[in-house]
Every structure is written in structure tokens, then in C-alpha cells.
PDB file of N, CA and C in Angstrom:
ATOM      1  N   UNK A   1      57.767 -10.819 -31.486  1.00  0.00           N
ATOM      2  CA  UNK A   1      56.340 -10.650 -31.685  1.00  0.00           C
ATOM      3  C   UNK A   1      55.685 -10.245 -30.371  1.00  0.00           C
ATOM      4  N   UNK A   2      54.726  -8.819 -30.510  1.00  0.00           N
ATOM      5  CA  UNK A   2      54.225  -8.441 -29.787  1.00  0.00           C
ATOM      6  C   UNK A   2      53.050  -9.490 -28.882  1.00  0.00           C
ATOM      7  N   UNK A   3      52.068  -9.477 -28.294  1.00  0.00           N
ATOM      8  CA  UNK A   3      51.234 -10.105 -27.651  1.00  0.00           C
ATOM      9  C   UNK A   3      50.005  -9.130 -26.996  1.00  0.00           C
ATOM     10  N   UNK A   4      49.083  -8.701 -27.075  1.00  0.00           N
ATOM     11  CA  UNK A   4      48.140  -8.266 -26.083  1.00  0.00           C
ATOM     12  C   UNK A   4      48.107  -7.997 -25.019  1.00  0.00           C
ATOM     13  N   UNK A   5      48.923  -9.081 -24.547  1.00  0.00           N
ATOM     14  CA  UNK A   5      49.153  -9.090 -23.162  1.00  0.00           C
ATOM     15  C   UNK A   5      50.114  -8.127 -22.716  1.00  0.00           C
ATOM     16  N   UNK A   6      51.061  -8.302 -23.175  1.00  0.00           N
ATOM     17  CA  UNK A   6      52.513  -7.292 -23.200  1.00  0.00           C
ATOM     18  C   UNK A   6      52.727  -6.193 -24.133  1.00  0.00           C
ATOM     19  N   UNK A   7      52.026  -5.284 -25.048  1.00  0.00           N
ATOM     20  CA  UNK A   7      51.847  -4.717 -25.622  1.00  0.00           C
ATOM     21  C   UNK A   7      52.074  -3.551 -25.057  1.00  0.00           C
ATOM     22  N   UNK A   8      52.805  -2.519 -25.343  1.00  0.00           N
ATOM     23  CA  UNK A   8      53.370  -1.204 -24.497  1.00  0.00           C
ATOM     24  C   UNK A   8      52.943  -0.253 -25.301  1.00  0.00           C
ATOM     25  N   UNK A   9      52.029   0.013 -25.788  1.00  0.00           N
ATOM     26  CA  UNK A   9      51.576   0.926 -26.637  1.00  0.00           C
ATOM     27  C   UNK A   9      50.032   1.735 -26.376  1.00  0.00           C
ATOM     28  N   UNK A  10      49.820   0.872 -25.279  1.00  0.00           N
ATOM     29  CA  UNK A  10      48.705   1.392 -24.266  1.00  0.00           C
ATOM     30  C   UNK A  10      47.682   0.065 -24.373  1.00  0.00           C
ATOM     31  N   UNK A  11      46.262   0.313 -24.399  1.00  0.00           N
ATOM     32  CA  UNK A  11      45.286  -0.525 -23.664  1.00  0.00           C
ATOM     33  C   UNK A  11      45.375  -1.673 -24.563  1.00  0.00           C
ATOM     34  N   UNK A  12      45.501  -1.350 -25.418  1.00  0.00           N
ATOM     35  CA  UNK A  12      44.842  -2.579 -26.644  1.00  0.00           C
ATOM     36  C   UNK A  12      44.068  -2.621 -27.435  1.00  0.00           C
ATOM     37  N   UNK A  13      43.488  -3.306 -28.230  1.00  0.00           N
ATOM     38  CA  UNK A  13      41.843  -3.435 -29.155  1.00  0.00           C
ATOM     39  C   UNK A  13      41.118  -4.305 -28.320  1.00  0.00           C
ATOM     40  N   UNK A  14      41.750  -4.715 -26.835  1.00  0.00           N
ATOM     41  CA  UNK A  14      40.393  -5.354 -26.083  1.00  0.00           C
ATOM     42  C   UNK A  14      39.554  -4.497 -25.121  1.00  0.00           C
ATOM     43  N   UNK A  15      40.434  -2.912 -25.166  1.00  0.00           N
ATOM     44  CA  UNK A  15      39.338  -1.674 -24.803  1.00  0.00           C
ATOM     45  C   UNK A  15      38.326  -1.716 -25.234  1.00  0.00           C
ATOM     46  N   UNK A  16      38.006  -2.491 -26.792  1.00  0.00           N
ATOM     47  CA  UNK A  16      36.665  -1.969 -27.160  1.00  0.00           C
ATOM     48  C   UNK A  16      35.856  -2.822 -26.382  1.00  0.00           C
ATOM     49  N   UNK A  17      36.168  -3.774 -25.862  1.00  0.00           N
ATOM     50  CA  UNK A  17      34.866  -4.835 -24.961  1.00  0.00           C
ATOM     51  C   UNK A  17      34.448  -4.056 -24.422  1.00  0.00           C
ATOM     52  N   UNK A  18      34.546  -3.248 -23.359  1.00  0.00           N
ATOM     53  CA  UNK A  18      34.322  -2.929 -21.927  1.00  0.00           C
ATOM     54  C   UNK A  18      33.117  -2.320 -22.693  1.00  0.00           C
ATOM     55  N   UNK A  19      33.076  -1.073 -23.755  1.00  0.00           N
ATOM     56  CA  UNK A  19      31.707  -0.248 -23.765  1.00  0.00           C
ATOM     57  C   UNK A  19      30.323  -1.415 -24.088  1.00  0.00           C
ATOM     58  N   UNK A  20      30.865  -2.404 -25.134  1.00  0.00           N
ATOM     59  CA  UNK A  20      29.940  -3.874 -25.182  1.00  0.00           C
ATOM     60  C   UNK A  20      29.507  -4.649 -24.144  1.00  0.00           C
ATOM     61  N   UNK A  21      30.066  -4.359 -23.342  1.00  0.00           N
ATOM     62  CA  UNK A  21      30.127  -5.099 -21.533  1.00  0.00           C
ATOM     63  C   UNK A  21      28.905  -4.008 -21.167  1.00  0.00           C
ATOM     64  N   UNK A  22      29.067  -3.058 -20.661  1.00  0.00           N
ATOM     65  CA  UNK A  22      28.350  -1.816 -20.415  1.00  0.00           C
ATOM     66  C   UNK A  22      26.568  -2.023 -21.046  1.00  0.00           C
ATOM     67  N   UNK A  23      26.794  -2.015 -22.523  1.00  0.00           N
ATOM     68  CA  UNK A  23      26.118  -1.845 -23.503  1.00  0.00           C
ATOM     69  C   UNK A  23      25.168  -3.220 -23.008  1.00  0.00           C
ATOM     70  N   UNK A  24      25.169  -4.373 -22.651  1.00  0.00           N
ATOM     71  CA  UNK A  24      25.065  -5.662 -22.736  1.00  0.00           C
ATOM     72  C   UNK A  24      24.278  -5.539 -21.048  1.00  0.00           C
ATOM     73  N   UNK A  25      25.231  -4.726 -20.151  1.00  0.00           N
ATOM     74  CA  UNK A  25      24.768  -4.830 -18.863  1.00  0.00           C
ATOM     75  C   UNK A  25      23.566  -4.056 -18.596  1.00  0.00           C
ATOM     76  N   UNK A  26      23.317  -2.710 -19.371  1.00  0.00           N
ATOM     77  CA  UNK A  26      22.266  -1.613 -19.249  1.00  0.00           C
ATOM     78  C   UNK A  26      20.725  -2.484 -20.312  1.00  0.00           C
ATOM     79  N   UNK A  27      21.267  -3.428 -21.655  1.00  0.00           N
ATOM     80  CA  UNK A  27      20.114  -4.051 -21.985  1.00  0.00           C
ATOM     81  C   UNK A  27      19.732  -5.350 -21.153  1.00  0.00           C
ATOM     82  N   UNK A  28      20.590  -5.525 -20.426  1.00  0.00           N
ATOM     83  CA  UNK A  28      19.911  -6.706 -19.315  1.00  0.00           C
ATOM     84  C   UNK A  28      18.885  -5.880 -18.580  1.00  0.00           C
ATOM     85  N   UNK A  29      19.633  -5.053 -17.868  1.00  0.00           N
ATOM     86  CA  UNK A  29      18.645  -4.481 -16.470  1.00  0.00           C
ATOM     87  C   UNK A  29      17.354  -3.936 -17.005  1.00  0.00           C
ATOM     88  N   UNK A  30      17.304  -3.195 -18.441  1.00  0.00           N
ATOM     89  CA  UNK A  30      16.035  -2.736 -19.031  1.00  0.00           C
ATOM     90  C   UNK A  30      15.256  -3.973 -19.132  1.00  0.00           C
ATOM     91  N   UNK A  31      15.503  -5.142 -20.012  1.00  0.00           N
ATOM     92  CA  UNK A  31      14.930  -6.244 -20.232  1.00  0.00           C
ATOM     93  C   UNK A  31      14.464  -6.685 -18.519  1.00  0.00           C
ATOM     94  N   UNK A  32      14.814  -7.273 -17.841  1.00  0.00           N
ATOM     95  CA  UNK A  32      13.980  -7.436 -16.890  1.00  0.00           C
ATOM     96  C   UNK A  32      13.134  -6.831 -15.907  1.00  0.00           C
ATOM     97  N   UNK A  33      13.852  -5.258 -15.711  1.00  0.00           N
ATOM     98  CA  UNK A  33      12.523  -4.408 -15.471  1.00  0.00           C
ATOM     99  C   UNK A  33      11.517  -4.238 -16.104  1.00  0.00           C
ATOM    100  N   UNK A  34      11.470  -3.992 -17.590  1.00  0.00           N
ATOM    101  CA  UNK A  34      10.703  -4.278 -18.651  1.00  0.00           C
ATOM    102  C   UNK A  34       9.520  -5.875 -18.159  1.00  0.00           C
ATOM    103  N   UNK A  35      10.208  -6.914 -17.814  1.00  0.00           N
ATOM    104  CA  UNK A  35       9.305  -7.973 -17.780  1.00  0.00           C
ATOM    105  C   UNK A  35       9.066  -8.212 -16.243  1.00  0.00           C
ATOM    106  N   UNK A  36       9.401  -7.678 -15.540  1.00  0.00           N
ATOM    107  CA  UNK A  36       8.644  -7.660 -14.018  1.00  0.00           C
ATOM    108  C   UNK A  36       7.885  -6.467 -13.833  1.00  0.00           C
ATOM    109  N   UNK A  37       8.922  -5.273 -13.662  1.00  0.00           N
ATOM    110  CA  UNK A  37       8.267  -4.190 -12.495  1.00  0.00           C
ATOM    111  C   UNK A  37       7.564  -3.630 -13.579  1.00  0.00           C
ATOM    112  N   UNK A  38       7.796  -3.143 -14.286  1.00  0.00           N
ATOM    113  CA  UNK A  38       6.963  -2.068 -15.548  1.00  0.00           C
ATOM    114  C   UNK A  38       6.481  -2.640 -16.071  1.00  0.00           C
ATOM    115  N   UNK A  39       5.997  -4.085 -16.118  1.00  0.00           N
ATOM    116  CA  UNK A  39       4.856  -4.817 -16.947  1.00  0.00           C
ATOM    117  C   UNK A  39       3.481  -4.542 -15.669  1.00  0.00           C
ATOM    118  N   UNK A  40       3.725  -4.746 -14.363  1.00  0.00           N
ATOM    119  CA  UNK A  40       2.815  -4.848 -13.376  1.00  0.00           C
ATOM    120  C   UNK A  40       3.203  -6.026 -12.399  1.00  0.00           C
ATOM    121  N   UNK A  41       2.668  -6.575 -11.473  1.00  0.00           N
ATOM    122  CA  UNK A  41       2.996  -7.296 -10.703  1.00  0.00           C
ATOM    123  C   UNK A  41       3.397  -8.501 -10.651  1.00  0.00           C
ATOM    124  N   UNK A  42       2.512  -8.955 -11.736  1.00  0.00           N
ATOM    125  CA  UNK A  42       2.637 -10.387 -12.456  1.00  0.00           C
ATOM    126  C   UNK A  42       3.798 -10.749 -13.205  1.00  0.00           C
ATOM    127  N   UNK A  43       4.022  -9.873 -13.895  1.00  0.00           N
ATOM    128  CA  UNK A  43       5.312  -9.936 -14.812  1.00  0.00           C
ATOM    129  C   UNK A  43       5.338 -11.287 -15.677  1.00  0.00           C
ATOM    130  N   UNK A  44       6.897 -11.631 -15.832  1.00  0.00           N
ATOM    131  CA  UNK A  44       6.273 -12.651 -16.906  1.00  0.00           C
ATOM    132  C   UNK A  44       5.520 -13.888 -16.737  1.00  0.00           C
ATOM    133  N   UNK A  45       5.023 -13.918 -15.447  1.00  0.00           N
ATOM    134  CA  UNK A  45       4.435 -15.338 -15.111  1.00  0.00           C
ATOM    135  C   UNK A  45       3.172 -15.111 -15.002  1.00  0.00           C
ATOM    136  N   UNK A  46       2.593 -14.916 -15.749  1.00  0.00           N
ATOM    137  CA  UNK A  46       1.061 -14.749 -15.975  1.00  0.00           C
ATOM    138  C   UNK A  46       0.885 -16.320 -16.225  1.00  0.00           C
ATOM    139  N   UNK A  47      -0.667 -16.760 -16.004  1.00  0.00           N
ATOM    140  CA  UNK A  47      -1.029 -17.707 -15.610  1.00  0.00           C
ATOM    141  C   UNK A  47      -1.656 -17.982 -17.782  1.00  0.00           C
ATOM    142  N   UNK A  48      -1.666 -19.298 -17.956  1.00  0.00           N
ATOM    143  CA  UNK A  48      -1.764 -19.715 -19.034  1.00  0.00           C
ATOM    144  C   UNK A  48      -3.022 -19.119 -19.435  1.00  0.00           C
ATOM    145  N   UNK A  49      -4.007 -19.014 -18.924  1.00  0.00           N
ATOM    146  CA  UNK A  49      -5.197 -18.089 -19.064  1.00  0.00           C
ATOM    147  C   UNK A  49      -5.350 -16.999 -19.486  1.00  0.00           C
ATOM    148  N   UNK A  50      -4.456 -16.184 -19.371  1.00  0.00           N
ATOM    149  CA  UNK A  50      -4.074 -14.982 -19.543  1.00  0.00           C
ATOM    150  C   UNK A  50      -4.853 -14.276 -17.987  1.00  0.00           C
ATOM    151  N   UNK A  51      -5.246 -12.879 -18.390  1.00  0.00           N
ATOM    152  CA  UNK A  51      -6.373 -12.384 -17.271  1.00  0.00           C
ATOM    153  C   UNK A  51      -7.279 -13.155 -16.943  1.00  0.00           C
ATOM    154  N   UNK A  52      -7.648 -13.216 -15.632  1.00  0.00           N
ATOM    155  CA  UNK A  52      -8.852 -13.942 -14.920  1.00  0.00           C
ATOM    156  C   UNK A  52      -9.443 -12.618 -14.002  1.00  0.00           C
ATOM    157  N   UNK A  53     -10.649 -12.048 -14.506  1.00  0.00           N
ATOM    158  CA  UNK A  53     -11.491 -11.655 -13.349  1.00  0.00           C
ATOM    159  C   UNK A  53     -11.309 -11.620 -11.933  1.00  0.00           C
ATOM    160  N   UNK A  54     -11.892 -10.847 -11.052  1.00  0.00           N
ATOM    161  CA  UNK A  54     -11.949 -11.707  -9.394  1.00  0.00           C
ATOM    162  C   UNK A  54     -13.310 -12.524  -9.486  1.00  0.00           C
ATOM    163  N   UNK A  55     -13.066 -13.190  -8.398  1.00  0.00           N
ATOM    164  CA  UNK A  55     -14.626 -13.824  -8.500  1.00  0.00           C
ATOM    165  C   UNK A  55     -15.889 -12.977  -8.310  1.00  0.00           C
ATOM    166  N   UNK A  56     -15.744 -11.770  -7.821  1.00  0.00           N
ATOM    167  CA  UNK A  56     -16.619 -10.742  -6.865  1.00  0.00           C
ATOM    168  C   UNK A  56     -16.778  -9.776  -8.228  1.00  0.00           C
ATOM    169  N   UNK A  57     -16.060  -9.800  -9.362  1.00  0.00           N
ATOM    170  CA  UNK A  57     -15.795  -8.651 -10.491  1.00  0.00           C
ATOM    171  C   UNK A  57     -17.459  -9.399 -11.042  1.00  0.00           C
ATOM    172  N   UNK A  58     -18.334  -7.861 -11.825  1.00  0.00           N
ATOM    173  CA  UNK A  58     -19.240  -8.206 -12.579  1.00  0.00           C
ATOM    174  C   UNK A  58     -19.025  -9.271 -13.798  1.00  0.00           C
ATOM    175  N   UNK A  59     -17.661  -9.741 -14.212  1.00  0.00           N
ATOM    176  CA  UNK A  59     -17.119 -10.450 -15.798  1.00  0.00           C
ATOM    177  C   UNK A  59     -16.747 -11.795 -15.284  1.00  0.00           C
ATOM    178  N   UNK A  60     -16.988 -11.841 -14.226  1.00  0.00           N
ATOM    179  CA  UNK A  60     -16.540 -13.373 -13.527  1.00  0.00           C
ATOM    180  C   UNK A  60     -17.265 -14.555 -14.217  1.00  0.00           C
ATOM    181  N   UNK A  61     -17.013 -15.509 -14.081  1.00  0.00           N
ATOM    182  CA  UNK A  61     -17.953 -16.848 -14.737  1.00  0.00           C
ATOM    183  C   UNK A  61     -18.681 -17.089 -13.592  1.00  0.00           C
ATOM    184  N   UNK A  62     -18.538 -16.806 -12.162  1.00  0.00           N
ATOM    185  CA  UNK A  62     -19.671 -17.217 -11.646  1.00  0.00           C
ATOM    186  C   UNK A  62     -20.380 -15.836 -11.390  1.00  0.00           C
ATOM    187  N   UNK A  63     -20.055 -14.698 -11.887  1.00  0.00           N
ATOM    188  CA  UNK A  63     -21.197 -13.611 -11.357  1.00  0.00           C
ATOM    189  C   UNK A  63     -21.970 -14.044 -13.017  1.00  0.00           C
ATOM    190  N   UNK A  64     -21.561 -14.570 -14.025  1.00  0.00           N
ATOM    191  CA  UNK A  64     -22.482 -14.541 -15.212  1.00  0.00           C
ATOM    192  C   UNK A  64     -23.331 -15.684 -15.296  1.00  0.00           C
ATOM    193  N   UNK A  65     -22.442 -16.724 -14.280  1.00  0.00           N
ATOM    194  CA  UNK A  65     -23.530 -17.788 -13.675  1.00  0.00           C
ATOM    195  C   UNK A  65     -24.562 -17.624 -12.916  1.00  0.00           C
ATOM    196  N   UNK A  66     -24.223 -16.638 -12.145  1.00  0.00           N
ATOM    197  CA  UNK A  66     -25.773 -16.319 -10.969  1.00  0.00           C
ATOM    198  C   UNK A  66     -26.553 -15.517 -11.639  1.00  0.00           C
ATOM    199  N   UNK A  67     -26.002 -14.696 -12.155  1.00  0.00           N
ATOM    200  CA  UNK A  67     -27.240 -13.869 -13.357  1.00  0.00           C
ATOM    201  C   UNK A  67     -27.893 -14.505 -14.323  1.00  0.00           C
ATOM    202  N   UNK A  68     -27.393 -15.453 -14.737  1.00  0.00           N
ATOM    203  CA  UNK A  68     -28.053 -16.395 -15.328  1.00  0.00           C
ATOM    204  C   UNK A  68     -29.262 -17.210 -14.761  1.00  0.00           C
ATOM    205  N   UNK A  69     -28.558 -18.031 -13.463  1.00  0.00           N
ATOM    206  CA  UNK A  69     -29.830 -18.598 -12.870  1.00  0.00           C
ATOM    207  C   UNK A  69     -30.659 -17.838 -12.375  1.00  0.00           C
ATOM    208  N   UNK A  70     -30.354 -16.323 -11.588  1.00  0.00           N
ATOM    209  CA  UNK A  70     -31.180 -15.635 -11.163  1.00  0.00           C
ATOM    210  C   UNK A  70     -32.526 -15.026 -12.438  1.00  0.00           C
ATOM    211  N   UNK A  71     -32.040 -15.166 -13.532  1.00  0.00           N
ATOM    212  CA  UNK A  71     -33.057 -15.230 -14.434  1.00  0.00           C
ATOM    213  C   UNK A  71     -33.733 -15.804 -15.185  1.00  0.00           C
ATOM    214  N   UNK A  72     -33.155 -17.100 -14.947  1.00  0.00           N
ATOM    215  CA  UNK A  72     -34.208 -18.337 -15.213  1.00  0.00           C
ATOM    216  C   UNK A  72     -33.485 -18.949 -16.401  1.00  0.00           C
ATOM    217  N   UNK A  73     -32.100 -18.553 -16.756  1.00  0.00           N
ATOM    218  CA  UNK A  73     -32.346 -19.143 -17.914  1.00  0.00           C
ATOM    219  C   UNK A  73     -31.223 -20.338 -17.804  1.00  0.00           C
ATOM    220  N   UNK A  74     -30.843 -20.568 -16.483  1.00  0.00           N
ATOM    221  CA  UNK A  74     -30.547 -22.010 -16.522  1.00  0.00           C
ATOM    222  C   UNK A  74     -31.323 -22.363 -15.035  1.00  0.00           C
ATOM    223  N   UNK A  75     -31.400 -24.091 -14.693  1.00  0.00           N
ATOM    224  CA  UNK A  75     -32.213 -24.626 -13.635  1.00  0.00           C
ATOM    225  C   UNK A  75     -31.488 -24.443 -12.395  1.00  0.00           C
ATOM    226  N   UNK A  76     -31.802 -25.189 -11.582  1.00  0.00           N
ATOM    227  CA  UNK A  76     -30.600 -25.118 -10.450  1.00  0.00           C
ATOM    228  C   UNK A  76     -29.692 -26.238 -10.204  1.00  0.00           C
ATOM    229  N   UNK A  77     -30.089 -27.252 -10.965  1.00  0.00           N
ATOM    230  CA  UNK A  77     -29.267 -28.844 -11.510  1.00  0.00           C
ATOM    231  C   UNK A  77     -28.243 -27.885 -12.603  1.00  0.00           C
ATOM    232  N   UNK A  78     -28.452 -27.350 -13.365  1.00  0.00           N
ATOM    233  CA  UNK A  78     -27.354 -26.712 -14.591  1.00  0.00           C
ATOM    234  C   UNK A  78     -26.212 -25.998 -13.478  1.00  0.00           C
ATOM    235  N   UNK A  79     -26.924 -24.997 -13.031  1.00  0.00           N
ATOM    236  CA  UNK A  79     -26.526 -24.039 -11.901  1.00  0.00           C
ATOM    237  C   UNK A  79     -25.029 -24.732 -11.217  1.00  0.00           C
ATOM    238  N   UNK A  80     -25.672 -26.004 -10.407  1.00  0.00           N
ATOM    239  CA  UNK A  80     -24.445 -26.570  -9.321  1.00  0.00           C
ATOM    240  C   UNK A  80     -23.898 -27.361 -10.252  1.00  0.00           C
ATOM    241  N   UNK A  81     -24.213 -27.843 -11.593  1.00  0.00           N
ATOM    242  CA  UNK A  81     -23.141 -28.874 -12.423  1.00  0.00           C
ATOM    243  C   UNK A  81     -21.760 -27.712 -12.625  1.00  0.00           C
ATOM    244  N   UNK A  82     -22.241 -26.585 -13.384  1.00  0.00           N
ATOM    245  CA  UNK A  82     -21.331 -25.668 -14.163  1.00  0.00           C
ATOM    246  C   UNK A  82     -20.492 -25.088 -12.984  1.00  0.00           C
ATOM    247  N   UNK A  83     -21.155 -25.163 -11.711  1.00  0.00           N
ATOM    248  CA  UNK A  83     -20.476 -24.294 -10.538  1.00  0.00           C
ATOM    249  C   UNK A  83     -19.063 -25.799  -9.831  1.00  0.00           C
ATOM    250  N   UNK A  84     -19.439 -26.910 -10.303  1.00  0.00           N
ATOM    251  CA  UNK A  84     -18.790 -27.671 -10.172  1.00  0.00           C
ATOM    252  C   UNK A  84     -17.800 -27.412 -11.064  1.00  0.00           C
ATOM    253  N   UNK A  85     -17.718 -27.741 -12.199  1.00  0.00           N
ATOM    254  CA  UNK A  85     -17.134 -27.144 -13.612  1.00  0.00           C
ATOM    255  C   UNK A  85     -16.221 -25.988 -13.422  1.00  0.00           C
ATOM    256  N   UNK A  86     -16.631 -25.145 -12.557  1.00  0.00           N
ATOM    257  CA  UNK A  86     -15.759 -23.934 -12.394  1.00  0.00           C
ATOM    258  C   UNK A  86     -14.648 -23.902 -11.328  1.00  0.00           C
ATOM    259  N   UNK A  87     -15.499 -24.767 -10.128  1.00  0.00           N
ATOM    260  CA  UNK A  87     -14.225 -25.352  -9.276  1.00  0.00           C
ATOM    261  C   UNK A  87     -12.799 -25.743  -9.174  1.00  0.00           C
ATOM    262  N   UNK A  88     -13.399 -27.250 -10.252  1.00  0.00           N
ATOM    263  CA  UNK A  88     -12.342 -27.900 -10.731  1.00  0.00           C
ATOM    264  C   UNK A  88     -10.904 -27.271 -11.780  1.00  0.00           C
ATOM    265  N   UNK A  89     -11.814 -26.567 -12.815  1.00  0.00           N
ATOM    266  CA  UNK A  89     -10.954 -26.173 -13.149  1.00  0.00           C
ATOM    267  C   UNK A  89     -10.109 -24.724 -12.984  1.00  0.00           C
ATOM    268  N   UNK A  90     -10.706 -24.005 -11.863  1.00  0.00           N
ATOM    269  CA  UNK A  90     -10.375 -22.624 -11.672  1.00  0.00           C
ATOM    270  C   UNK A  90      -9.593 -22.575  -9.950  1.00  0.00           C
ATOM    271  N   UNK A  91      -9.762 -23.641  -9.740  1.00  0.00           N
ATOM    272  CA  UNK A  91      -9.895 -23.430  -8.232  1.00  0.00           C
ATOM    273  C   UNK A  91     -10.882 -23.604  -7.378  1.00  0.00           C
ATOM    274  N   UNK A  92     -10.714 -22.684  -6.183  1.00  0.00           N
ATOM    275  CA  UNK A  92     -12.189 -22.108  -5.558  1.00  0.00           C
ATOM    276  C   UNK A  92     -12.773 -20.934  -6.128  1.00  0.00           C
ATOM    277  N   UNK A  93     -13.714 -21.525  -6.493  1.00  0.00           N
ATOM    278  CA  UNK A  93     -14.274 -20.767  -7.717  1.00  0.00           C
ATOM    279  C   UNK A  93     -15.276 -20.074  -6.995  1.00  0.00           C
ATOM    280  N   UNK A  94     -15.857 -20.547  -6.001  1.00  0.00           N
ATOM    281  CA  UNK A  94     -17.511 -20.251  -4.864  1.00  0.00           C
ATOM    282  C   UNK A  94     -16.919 -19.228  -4.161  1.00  0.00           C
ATOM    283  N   UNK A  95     -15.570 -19.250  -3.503  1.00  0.00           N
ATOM    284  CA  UNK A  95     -15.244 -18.239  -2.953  1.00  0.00           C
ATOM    285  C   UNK A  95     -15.481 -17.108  -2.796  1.00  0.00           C
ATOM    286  N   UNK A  96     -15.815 -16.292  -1.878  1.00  0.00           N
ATOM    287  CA  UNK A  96     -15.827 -14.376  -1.970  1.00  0.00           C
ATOM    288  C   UNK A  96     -17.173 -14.104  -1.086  1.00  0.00           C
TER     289      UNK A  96
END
């Protein structure tokens, strides 16, 4: 009885791995370029938030906070509670 191992009839039926090897190695390298470089910088570790503004961007929570107080329609007690509020949970939120 023949064996795989010792088989004189040339490569074998474990030739067919290698193109599956190949096949396996080219969908790795796509898959993680895919989720780092060609997603953008962030890649897959985006922050649970998803996108966050800069603080300095017009869509920020505190540029929609100062436009707010700057127009009266919150006090300046609302103002430093919510700017507290934004601290805590954002960071340095006052920053820029």
C-alpha cells in the first residue's frame, strides 16, 4: 500500500492545498487593507460614537452650545452646566 508520502507518481492530491493556501493568503491581505488603510486612518477602531466633529467644526456640541447662548436661548448657568456635561463625557471638550 501506497502512502502520500511515498507515492512515485508525482505530487499528490495535496497539490491542491497550495492554490487554497494562496487563495486564503491574498483574502487575508485584502481583508485587512480593506479594514485599516482603505477604510481611512481610523480603521477598525473607531470610537463607540461613531464620528465626532472637531471641537472648532461648525457641528460640534460646543459650537451649537455657544450659538445657542450667544442667542439667548439658553442662560449662562445652562451654558457652564451642559459645558460641564460635555467635558465629562467627551473629554476636553473647551479645548481649541
Amino acid at each position: 500500500m501506497e502512502t502520500l508520502a511515498h507515492w512515485d507518481g508525482g505530487p499528490g492530491p495535496w497539490i491542491l492545498f497550495f492554490p487554497l493556501i494562496w487563495a486564503a493568503v491574498v483574502v487575508g491581505v485584502v481583508t485587512v487593507l480593506r479594514r485599516t488603510v482603505w477604510r481611512g486612518r481610523h480603521g477598525p477602531w473607531r470610537t463607540m460614537g461613531g464620528y465626532r466633529p472637531p471641537v472648532d467644526s461648525p457641528d460640534s456640541p460646543m459650537a451649537v452650545l455657544g450659538r445657542r447662548f450667544a442667542s439667548g436661548e439658553i442662560d449662562e448657568d445652562e451654558y457652564w452646566r451642559r459645558v460641564s456635561v460635555l467635558d465629562e463625557h467627551f473629554g476636553r471638550a473647551g479645548k481649541g
